[in-house]
Protein backbone atom coordinates (compact mmCIF):
# COMPACT_ATOMS: atom_id res chain seq x y z
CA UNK A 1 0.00 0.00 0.00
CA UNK A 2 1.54 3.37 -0.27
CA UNK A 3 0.64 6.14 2.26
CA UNK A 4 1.65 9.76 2.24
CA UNK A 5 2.34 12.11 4.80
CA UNK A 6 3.26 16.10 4.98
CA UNK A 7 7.34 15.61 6.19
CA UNK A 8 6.63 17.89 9.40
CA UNK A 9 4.89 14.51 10.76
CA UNK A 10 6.18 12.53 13.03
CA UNK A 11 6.93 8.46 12.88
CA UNK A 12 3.92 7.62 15.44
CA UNK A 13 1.84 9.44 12.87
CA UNK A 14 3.20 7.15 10.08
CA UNK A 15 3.20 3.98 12.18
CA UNK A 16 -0.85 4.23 12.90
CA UNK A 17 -1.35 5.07 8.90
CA UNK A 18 0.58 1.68 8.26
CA UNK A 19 -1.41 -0.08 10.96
CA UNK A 20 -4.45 1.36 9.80
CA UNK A 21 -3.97 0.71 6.21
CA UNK A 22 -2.57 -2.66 6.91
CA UNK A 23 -5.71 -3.30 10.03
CA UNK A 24 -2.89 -4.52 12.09
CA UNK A 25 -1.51 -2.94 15.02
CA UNK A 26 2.20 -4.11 16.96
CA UNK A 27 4.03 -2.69 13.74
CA UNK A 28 7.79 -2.06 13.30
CA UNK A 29 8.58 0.23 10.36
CA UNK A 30 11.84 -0.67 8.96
CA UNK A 31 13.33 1.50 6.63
CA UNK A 32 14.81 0.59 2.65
CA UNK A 33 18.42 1.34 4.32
CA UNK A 34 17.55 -1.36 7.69
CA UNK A 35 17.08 1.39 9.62
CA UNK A 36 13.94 0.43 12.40
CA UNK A 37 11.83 3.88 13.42
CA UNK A 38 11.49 3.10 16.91
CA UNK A 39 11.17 6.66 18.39
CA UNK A 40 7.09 7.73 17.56
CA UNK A 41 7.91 11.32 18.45
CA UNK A 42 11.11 11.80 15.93
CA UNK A 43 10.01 14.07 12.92
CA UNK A 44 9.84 12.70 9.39
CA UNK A 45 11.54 15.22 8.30
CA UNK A 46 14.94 13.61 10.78
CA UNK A 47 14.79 10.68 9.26
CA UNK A 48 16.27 10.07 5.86
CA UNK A 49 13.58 9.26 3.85
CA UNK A 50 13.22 10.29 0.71
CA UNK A 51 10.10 10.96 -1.57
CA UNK A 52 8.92 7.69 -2.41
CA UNK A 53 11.39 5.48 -0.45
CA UNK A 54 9.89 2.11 0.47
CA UNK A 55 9.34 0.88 3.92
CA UNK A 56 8.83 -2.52 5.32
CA UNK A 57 6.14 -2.76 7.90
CA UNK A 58 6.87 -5.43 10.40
CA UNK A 59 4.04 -6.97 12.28
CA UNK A 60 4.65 -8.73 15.84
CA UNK A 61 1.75 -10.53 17.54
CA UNK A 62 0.26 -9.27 20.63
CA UNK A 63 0.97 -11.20 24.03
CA UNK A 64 -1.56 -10.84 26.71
CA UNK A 65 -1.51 -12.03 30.81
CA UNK A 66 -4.19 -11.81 32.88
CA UNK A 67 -5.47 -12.65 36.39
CA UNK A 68 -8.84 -11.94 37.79
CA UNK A 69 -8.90 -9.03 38.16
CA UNK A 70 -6.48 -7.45 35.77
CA UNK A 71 -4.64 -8.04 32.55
CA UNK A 72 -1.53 -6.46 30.48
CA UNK A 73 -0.93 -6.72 26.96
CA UNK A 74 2.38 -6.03 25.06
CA UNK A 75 4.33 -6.65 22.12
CA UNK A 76 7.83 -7.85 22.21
CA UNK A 77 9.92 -4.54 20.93
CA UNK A 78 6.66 -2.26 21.58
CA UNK A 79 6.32 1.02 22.81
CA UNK A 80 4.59 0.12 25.98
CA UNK A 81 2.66 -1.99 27.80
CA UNK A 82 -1.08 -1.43 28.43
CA UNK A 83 -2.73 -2.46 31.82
CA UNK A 84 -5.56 -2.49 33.35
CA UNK A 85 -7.42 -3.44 36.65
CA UNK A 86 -6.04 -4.14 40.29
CA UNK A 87 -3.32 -5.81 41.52
């Protein structure tokens, strides 16, 4: 698929229009160079990309734990971990 984006965005903003256009969320975007965009707050325009450069999107399954009374999912190499419920 190809997606466009004004270069004053940022690589979170490119990462959820690849997950959206892909309907898969967990991605890594990987650049043509091998270069992974891990940082979702780094502007486009500091990354070397140039007009048209392809990117590989990376998709890692989801991993969720749970108890009773709470749960956590993550992704291996993800931005986070979400959470929710008591201890």
């Amino acid at each position: 698929d190809r997606v466009s984006l004004p270069s004053s965005s940022k690589v979170g903003d490119l990462r959820i229009l690849a997950q959206n256009s892909f309907q898969k969320g967990f991605l890594s975007l990987i650049t043509a160079g091998g270069r992974i965009l891990e940082n979702p707050q780094q502007s486009l325009e500091d990354v070397p990309l140039r007009d048209g450069e392809h990117l590989t999107a990376l998709w890692r399954e989801a991993r969720l734990t749970a108890t009773r009374a709470a749960f956590a999912l993550w992704s291996p190499g993800a931005d986070g971990v979400v959470t929710r419920g008591c201890a």
